[in-house]
C-alpha atoms as a PDB file:
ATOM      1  CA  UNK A   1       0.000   0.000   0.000  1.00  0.00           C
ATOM      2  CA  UNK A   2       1.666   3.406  -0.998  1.00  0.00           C
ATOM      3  CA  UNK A   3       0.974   6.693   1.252  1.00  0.00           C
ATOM      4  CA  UNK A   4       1.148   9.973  -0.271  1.00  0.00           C
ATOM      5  CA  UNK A   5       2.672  12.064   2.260  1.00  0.00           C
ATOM      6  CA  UNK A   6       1.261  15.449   0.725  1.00  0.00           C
ATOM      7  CA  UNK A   7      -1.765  13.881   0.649  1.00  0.00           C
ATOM      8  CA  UNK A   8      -1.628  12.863   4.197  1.00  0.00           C
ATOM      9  CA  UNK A   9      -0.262  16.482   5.264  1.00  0.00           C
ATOM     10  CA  UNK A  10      -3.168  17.989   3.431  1.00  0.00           C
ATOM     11  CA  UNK A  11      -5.504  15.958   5.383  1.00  0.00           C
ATOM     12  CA  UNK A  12      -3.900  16.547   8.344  1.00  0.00           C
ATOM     13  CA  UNK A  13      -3.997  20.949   7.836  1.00  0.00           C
ATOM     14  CA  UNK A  14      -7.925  19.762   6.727  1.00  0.00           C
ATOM     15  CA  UNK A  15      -8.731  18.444  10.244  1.00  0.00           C
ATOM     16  CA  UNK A  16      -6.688  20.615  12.371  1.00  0.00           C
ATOM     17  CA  UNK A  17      -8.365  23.605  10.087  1.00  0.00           C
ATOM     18  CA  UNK A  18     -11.800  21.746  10.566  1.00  0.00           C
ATOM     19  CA  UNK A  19     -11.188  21.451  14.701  1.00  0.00           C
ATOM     20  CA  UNK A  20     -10.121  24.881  14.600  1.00  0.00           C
ATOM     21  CA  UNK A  21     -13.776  25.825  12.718  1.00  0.00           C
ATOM     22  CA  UNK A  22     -15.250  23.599  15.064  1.00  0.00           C
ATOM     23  CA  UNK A  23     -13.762  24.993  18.487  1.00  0.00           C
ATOM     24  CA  UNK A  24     -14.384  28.298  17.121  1.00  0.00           C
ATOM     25  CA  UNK A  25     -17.970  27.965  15.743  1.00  0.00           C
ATOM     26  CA  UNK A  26     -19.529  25.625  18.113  1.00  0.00           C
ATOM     27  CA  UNK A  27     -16.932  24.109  21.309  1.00  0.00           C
ATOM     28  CA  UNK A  28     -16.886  27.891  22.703  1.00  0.00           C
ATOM     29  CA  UNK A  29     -20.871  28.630  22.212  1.00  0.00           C
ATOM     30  CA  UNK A  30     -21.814  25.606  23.854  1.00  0.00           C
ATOM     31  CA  UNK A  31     -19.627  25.371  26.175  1.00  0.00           C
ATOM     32  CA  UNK A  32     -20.645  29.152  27.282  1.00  0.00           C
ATOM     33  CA  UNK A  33     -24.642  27.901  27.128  1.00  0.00           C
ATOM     34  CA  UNK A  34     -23.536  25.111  29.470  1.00  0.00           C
ATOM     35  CA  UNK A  35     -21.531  26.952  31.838  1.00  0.00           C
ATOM     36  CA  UNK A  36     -24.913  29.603  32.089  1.00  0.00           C
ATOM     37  CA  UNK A  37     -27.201  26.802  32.505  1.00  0.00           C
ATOM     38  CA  UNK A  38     -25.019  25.545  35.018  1.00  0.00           C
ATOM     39  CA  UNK A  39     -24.787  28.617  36.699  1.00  0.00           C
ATOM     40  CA  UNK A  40     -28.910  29.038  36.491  1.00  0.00           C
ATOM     41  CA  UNK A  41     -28.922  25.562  37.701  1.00  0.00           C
ATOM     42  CA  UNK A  42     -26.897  26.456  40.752  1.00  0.00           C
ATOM     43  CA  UNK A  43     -28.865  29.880  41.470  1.00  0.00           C
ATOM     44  CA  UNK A  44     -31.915  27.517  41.395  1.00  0.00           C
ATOM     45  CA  UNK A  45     -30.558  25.520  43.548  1.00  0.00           C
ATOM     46  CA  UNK A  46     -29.289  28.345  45.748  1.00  0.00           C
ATOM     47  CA  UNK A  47     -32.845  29.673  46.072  1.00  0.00           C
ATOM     48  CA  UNK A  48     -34.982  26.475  46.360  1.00  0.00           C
ATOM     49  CA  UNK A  49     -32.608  26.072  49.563  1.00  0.00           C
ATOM     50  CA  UNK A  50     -33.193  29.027  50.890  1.00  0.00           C
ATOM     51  CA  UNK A  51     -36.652  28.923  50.442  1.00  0.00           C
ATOM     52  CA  UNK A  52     -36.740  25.137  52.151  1.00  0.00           C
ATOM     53  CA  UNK A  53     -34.852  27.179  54.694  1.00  0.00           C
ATOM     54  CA  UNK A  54     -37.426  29.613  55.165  1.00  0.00           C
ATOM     55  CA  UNK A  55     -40.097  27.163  55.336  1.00  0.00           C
ATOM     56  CA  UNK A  56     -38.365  25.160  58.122  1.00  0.00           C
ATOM     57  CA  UNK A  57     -38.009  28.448  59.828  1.00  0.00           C
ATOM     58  CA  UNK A  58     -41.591  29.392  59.073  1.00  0.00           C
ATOM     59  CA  UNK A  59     -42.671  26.086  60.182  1.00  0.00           C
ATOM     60  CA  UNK A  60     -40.861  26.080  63.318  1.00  0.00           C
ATOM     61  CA  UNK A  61     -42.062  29.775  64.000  1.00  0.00           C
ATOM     62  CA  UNK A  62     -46.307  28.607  62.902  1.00  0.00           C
ATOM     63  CA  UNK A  63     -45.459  25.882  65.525  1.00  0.00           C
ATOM     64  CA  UNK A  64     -44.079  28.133  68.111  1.00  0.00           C
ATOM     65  CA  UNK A  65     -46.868  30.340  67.911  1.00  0.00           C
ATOM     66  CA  UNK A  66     -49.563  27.269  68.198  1.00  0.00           C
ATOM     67  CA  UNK A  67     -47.734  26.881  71.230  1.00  0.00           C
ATOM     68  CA  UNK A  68     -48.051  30.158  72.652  1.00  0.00           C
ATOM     69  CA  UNK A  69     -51.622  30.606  71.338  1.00  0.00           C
ATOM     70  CA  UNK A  70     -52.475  27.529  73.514  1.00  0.00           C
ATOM     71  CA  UNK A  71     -50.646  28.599  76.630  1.00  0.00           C
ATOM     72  CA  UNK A  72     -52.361  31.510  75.833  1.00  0.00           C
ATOM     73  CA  UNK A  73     -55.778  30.242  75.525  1.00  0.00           C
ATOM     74  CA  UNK A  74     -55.666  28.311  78.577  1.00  0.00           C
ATOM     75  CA  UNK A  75     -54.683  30.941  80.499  1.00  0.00           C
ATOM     76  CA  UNK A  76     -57.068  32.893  79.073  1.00  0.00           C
ATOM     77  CA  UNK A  77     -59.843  30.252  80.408  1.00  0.00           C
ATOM     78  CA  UNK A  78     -58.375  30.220  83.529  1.00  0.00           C
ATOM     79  CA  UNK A  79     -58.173  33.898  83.671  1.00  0.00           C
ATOM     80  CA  UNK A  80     -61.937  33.749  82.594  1.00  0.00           C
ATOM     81  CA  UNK A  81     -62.643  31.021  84.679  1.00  0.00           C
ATOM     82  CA  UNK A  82     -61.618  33.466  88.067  1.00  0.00           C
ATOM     83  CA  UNK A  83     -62.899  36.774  86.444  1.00  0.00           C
ATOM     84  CA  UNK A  84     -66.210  34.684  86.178  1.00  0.00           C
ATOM     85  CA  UNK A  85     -66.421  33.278  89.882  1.00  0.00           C
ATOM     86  CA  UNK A  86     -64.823  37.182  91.308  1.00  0.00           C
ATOM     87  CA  UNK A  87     -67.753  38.739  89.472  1.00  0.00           C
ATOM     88  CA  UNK A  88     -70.259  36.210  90.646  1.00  0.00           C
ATOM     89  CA  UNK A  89     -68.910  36.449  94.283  1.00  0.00           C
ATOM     90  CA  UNK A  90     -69.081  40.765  93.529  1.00  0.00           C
ATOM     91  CA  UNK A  91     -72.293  40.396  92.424  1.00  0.00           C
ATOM     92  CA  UNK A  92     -73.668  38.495  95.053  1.00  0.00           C
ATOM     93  CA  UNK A  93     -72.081  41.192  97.601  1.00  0.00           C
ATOM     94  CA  UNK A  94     -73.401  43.713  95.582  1.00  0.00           C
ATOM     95  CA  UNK A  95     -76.912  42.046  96.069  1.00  0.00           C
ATOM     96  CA  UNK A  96     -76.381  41.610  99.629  1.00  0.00           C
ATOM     97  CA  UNK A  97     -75.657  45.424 100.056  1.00  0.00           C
ATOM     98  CA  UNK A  98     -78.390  46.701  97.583  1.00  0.00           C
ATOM     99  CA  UNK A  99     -80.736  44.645 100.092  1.00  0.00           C
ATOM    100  CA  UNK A 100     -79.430  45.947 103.463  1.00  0.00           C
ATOM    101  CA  UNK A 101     -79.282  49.318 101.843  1.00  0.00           C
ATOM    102  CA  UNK A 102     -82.732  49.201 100.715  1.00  0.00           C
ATOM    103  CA  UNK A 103     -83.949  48.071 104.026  1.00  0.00           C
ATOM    104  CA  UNK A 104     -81.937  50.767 106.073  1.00  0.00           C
ATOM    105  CA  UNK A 105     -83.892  52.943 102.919  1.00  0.00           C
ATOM    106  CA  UNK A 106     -86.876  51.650 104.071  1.00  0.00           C
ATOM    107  CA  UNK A 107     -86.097  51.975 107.854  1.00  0.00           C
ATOM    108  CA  UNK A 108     -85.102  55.277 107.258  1.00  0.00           C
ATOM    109  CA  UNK A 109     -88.041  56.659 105.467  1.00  0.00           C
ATOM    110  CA  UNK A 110     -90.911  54.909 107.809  1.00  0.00           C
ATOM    111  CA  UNK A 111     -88.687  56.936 110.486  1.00  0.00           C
ATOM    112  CA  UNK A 112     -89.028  59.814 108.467  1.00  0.00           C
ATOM    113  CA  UNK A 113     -92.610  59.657 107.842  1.00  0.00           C
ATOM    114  CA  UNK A 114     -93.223  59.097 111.593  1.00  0.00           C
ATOM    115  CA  UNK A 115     -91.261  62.221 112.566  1.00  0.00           C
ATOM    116  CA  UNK A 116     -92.720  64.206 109.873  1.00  0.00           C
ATOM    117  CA  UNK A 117     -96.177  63.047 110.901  1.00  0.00           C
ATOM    118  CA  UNK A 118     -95.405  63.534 114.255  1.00  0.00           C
ATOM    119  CA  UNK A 119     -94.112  67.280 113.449  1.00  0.00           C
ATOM    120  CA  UNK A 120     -97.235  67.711 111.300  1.00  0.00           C
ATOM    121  CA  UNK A 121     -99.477  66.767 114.463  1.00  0.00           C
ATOM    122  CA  UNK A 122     -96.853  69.235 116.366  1.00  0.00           C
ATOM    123  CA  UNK A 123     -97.208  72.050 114.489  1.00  0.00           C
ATOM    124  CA  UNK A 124    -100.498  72.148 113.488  1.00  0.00           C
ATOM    125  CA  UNK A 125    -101.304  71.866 117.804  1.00  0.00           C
ATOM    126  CA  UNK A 126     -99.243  74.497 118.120  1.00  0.00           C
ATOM    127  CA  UNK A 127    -100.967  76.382 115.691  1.00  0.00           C
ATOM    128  CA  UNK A 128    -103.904  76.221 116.951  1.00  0.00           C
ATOM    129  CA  UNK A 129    -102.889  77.209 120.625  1.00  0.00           C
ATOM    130  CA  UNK A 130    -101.187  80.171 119.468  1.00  0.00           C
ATOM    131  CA  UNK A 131    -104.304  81.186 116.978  1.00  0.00           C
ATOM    132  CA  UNK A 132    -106.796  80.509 120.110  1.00  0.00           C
ATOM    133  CA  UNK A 133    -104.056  82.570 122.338  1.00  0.00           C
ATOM    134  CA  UNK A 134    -104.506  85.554 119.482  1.00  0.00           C
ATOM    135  CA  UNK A 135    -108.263  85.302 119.848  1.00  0.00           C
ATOM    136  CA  UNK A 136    -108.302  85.114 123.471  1.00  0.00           C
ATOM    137  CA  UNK A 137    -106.361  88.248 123.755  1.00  0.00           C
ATOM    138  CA  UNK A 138    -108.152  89.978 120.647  1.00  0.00           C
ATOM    139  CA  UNK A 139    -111.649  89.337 122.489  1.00  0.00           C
ATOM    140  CA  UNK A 140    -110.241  90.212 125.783  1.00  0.00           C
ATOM    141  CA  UNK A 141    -112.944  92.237 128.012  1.00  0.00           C
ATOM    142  CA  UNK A 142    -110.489  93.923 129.888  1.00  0.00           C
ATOM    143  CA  UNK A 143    -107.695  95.260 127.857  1.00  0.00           C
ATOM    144  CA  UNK A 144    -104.391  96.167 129.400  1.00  0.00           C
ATOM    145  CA  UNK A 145    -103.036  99.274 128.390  1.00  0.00           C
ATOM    146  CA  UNK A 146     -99.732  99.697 126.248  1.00  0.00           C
ATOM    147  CA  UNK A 147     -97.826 101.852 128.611  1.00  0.00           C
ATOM    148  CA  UNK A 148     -95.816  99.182 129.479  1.00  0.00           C
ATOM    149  CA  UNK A 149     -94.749  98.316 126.365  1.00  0.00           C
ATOM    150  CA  UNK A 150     -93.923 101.681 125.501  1.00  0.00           C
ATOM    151  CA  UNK A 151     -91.908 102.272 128.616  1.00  0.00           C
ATOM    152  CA  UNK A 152     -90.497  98.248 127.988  1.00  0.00           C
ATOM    153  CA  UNK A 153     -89.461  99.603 124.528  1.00  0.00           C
ATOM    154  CA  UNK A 154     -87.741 102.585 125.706  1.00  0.00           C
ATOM    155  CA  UNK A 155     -85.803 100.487 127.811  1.00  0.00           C
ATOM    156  CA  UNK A 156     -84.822  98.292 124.469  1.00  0.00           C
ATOM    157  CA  UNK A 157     -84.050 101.556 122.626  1.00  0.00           C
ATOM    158  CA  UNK A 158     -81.532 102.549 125.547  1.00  0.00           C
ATOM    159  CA  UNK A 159     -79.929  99.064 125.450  1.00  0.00           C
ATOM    160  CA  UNK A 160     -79.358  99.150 121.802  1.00  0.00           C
ATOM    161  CA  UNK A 161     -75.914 100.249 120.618  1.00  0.00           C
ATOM    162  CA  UNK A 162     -75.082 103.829 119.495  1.00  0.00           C
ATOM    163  CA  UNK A 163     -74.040 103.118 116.376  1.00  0.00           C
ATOM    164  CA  UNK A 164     -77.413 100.677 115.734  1.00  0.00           C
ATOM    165  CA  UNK A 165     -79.449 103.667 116.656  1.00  0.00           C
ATOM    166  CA  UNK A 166     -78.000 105.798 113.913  1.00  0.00           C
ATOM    167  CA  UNK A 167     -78.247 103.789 111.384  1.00  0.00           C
ATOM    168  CA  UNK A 168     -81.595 102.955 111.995  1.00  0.00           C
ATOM    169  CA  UNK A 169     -82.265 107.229 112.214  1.00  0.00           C
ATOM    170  CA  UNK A 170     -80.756 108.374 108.684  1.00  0.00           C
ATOM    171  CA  UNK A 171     -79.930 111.439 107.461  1.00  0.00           C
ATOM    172  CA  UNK A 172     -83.384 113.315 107.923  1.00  0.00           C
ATOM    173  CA  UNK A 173     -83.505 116.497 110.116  1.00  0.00           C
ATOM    174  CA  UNK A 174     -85.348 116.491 112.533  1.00  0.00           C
ATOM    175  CA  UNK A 175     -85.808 112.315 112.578  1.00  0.00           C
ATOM    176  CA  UNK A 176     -89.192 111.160 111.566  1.00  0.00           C
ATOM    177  CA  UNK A 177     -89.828 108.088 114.198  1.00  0.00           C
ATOM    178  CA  UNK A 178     -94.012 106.439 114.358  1.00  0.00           C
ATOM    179  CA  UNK A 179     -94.942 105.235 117.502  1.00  0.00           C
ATOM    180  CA  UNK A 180     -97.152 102.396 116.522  1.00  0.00           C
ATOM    181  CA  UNK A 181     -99.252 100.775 119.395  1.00  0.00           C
ATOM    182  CA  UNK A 182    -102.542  98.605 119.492  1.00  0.00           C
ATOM    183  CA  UNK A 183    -104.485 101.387 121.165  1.00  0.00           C
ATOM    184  CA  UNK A 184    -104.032 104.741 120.280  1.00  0.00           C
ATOM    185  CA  UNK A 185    -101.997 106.746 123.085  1.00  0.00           C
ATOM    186  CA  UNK A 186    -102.608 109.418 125.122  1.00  0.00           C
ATOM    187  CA  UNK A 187    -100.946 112.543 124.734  1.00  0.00           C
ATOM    188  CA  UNK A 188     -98.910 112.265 127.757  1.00  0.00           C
ATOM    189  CA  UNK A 189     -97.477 109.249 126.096  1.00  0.00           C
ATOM    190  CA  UNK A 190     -96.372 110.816 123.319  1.00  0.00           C
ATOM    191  CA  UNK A 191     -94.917 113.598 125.018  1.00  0.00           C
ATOM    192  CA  UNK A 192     -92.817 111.411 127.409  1.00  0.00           C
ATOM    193  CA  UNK A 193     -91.320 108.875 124.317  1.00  0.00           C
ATOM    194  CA  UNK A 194     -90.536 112.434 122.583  1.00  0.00           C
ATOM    195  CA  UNK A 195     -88.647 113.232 125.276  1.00  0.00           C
ATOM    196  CA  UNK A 196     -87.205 110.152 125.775  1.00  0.00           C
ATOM    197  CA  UNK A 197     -86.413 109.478 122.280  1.00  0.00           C
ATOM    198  CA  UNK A 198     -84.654 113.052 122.242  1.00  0.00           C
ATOM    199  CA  UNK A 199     -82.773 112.093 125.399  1.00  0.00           C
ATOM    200  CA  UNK A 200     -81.605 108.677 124.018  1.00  0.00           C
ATOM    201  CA  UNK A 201     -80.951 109.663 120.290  1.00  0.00           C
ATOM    202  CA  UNK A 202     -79.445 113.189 121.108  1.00  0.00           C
ATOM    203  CA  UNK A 203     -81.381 114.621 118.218  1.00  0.00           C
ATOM    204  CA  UNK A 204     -84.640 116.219 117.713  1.00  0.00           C
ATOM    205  CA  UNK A 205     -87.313 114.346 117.035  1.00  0.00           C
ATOM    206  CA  UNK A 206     -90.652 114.408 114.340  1.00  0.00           C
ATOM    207  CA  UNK A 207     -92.555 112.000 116.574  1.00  0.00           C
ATOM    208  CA  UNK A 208     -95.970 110.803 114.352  1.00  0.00           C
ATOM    209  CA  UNK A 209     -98.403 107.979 116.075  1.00  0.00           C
ATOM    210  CA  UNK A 210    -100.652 105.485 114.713  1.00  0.00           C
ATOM    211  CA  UNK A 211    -102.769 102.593 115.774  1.00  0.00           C
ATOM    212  CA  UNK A 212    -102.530  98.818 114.549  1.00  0.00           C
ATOM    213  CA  UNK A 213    -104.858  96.441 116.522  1.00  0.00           C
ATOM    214  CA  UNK A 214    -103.059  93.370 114.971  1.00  0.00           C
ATOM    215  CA  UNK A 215    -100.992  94.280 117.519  1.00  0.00           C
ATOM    216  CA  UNK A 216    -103.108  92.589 120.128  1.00  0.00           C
ATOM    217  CA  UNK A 217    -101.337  94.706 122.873  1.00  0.00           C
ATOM    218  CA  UNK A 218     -97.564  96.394 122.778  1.00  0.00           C
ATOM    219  CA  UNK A 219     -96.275  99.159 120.630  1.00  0.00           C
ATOM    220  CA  UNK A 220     -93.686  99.627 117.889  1.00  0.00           C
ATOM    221  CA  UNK A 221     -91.275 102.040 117.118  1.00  0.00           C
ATOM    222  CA  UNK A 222     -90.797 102.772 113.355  1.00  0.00           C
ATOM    223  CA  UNK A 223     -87.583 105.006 112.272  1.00  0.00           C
ATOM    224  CA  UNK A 224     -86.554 105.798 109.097  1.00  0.00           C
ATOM    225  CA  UNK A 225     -84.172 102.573 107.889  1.00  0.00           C
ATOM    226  CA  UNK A 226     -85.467 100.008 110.987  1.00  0.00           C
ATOM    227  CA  UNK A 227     -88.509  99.163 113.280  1.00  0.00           C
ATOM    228  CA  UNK A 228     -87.697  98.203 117.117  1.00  0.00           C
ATOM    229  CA  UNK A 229     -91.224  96.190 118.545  1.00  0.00           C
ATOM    230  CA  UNK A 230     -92.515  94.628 121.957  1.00  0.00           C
ATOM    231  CA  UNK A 231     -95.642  93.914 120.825  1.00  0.00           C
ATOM    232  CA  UNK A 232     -97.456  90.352 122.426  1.00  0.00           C
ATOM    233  CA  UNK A 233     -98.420  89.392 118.863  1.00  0.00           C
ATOM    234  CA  UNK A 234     -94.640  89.629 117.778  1.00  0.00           C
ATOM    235  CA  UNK A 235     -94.078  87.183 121.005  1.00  0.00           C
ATOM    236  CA  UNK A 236     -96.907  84.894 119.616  1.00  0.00           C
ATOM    237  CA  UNK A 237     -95.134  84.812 116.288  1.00  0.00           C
ATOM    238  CA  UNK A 238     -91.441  83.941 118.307  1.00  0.00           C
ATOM    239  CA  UNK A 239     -93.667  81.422 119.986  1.00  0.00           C
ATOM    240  CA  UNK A 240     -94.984  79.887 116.904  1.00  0.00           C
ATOM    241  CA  UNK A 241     -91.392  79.420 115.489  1.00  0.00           C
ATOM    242  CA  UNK A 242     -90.113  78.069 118.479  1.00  0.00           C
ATOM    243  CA  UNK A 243     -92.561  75.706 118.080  1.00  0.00           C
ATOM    244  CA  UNK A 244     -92.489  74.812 114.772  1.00  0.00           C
ATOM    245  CA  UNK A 245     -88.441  74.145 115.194  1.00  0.00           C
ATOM    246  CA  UNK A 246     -88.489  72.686 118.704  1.00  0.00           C
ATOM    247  CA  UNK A 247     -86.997  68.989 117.927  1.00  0.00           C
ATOM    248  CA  UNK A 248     -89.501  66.423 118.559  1.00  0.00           C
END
């Protein structure tokens, strides 16, 4: 068998030319498309195990929480479970109190109503004895004379403090003063409280009288800014309050 040798050499500058295409056209493209899959395979990879990571971490963390959210449920219950009995136990308290409170209520009031009733029967009795003391002393066949109340409030008028009396005087000159009494006085009644008054007040005096049987018997002494009485229906009246408030 004879071997050309150019032919050979020709062959041989064929293939290494036709590697050379080949390396060239289609060893480095695939070779890059593999090494990218590769690397996509690998970042795949890389994510599915972080994501299997996360789930075990999730999973571990959804069963740590059904864990607390039992603990926390039964304590929850339990925590119910006292609230429930405390309020009972307050609530039966409650009732107890509400009861006694309504009965002391009810004590109270029925002791109420019995005073008031009994201060009712009290002041209407004493009513009535100081109207019937009025009328006695209104129909009286024998009056008394108010000379004693005049001189009685003279006395008052003496015993009442400076500056009371000029206050109750004013400004007017010469002081306009009413002597009020239940009869009408003589004129040597007037004439001594006009000289009394001038004596006691150091001023002189427009002395004026008038006569108010409501009185019953006394007399009154009316200035310009106050009124000074001793008068037995003003002690009637004192009477009548002093009933009225006297504690049963």
């Amino acid at each position: 068998m004879h071997l050309d040798l150019w032919t050979l050499l020709l062959q041989a500058i064929n293939l290494a030319v036709l590697l050379a295409l080949l390396r060239w056209v289609l060893y480095k493209p695939l070779m890059t498309v593999i090494d990218k899959r590769q690397q996509r395979i690998r970042e795949e990879l890389a994510v599915a195990k972080a994501e299997r990571q996360k789930a075990e971490q999730e999973s571990q963390a959804l069963t740590a929480q059904r864990a607390a959210i039992d603990a926390t449920r039964d304590e929850a219950l339990n925590e119910a479970r006292q609230s429930a009995e405390a309020e009972r136990l307050a609530l039966l308290a409650s009732a107890r109190a509400a009861i006694q409170a309504e009965q002391a209520e009810a004590r109270q009031q029925l002791g109420n109503e019995r005073q008031l009733a009994s201060r009712a029967l009290m002041t209407e009795a004493s009513s009535m004895a100081v109207d019937l003391a009025t009328r006695l002393i209104g129909s009286s066949p024998t009056p008394v004379g108010d000379s004693e109340f005049v001189d009685a409030l003279l006395e008052h008028l003496k015993a009442t403090p400076a500056q009371d009396r000029e206050r109750w005087l004013g400004s007017t000159q010469p002081a306009p003063v009413k002597l009020v009494c239940a009869t009408a006085p003589s004129a040597a009644t007037l004439q001594k409280v006009k000289e009394q008054l001038t004596q006691a007040l150091n001023t002189e005096i427009a002395l004026q009288s008038d006569t108010l049987p409501s009185l019953l018997r006394g007399a009154e002494l009316h200035f310009e800014h106050g009124v000074l009485s001793q008068s037995w229906s003003a002690e009637l009246a004192a009477a009548r309050v002093e009933l009225h408030q006297a504690p049963l």
